[in-house]
N, C-alpha and C. Protein backbone atom coordinates (compact mmCIF):
# COMPACT_ATOMS: atom_id res chain seq x y z
N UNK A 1 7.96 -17.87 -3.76
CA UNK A 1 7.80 -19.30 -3.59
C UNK A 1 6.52 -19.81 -4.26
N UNK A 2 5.59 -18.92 -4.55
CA UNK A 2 4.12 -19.45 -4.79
C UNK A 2 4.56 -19.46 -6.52
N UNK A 3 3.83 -20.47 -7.19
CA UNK A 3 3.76 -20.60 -8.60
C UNK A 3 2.86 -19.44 -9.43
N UNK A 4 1.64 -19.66 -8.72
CA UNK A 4 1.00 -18.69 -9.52
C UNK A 4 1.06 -17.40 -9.73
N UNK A 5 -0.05 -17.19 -10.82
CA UNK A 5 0.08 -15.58 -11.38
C UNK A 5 -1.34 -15.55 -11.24
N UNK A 6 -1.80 -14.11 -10.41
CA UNK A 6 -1.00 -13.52 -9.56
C UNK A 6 -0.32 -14.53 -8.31
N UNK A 7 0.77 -14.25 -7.64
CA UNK A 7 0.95 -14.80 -6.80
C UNK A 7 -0.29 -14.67 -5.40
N UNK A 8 0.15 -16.29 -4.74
CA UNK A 8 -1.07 -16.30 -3.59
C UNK A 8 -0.46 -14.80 -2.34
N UNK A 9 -1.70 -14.59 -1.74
CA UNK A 9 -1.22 -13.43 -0.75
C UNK A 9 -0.69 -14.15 -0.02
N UNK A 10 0.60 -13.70 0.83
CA UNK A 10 1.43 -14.31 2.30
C UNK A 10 1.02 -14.58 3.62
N UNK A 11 1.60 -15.67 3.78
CA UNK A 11 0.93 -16.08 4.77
C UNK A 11 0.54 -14.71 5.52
N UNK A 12 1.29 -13.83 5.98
CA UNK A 12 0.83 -12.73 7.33
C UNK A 12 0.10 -11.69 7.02
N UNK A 13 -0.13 -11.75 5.44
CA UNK A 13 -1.12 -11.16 4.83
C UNK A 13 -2.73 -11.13 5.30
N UNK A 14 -3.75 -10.11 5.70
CA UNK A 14 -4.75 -10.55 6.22
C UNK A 14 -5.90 -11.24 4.95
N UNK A 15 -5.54 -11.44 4.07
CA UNK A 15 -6.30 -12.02 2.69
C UNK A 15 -5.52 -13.35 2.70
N UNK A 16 -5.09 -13.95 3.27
CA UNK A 16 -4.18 -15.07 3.68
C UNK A 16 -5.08 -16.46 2.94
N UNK A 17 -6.16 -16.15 3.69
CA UNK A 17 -7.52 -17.26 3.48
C UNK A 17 -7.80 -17.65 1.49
N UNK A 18 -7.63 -16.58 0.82
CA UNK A 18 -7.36 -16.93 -1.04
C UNK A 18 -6.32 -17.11 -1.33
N UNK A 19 -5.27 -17.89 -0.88
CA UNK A 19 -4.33 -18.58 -1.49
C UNK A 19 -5.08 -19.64 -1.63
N UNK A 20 -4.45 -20.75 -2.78
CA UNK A 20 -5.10 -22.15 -3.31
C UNK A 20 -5.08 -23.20 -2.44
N UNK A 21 -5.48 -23.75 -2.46
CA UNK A 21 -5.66 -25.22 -1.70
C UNK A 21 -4.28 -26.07 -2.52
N UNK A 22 -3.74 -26.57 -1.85
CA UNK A 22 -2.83 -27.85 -1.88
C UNK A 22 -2.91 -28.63 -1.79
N UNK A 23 -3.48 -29.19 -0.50
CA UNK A 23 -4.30 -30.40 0.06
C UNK A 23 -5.06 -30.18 1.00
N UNK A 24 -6.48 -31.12 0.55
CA UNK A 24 -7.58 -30.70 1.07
C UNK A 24 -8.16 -32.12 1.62
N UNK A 25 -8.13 -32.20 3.11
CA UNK A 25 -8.39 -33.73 4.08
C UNK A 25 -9.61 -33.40 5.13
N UNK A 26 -10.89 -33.52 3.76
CA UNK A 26 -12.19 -32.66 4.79
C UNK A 26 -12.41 -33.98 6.03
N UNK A 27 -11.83 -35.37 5.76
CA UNK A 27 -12.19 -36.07 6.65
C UNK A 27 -11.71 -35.93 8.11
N UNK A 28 -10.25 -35.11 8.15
CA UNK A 28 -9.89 -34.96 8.83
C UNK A 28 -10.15 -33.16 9.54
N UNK A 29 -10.57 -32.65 8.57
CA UNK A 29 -10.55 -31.22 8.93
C UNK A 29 -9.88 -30.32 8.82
N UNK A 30 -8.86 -30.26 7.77
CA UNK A 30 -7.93 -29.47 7.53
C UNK A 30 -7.84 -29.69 5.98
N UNK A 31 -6.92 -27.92 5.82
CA UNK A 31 -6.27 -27.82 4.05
C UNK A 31 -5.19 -26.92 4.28
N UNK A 32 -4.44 -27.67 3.49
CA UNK A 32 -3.07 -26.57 3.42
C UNK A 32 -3.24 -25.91 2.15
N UNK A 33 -2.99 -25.03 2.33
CA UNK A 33 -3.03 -23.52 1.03
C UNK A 33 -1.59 -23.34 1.11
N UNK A 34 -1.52 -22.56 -0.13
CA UNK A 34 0.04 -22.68 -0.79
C UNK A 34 1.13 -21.72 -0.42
N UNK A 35 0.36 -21.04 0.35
CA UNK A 35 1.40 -19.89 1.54
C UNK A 35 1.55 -20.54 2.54
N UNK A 36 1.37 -22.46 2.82
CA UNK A 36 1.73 -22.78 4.23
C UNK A 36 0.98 -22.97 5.25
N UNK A 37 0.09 -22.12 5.05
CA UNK A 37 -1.29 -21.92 6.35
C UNK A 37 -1.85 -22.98 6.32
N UNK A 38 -2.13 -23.59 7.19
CA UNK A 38 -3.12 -24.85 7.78
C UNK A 38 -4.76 -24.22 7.94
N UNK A 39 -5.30 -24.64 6.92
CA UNK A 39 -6.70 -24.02 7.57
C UNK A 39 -7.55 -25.27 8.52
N UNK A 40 -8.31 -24.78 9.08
CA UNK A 40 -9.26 -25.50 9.74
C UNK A 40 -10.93 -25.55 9.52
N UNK A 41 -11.53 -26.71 9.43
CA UNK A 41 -12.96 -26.65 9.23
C UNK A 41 -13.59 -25.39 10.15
N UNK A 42 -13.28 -25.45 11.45
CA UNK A 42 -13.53 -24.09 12.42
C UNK A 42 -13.01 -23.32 12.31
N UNK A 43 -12.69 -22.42 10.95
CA UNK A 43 -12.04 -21.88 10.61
C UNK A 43 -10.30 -21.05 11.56
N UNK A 44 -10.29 -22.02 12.23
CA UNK A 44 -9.00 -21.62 12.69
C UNK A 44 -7.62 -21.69 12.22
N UNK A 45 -6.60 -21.52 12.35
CA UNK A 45 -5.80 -21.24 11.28
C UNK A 45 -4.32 -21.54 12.39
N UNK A 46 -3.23 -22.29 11.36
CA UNK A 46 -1.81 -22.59 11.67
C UNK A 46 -0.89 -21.82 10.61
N UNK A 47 -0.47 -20.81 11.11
CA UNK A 47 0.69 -20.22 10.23
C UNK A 47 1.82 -21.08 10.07
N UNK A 48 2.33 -20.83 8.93
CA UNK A 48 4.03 -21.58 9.13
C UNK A 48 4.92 -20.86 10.01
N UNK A 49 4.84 -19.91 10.71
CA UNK A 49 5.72 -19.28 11.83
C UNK A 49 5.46 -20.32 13.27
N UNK A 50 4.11 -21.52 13.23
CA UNK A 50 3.89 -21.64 13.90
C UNK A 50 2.71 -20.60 15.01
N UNK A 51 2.26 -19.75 14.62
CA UNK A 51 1.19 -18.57 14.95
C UNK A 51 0.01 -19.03 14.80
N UNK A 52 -1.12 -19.35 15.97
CA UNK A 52 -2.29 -20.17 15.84
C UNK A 52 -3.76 -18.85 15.83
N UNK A 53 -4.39 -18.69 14.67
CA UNK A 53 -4.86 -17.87 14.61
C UNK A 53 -6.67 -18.63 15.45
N UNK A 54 -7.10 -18.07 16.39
CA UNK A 54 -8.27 -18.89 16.83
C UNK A 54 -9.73 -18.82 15.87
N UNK A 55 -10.66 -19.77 15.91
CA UNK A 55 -11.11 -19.79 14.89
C UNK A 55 -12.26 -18.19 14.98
N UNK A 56 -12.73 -17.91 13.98
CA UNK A 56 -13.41 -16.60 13.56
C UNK A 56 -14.22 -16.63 12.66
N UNK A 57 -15.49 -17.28 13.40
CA UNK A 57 -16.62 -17.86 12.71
C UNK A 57 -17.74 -16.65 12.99
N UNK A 58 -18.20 -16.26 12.18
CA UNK A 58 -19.26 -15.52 12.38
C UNK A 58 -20.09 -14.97 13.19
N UNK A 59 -20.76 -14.34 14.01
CA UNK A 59 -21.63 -14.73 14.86
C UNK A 59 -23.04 -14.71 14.95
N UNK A 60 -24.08 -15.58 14.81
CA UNK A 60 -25.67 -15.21 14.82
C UNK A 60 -26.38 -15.04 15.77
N UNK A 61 -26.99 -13.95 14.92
CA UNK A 61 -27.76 -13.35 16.34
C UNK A 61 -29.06 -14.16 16.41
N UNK A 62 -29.15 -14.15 17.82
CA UNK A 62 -30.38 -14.94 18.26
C UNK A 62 -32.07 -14.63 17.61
N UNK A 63 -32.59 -15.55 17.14
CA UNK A 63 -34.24 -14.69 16.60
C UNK A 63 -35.02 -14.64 17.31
């Protein structure tokens, strides 16, 4: 389904996150990438299965 070469990785792929941007609505907080996935500014994530991945932001340690 994906156009490009190489093709984007699948959605259930854990490299999911380098597929291309499609549309990108930073006002709202979201981008759809071309495997479907809904990303989120908090990096949380909407599969097209409907599968809500919670967000998985880094964590810093206290100084």
């Amino acid at each position: 389904m994906c156009p490009h070469d190489p093709a984007c990785p699948a959605a259930e792929a854990p490299d999911r996150e380098a597929a291309r941007t499609l549309a990108c609505h930073p006002e709202q907080g979201w981008s759809l990438l071309c495997n479907g996935v809904v990303l989120f500014d908090d990096t949380g994530e909407l599969l097209p299965s409907g599968t809500v991945i919670a967000p998985h932001r880094p964590v810093v340690g206290a100084a």
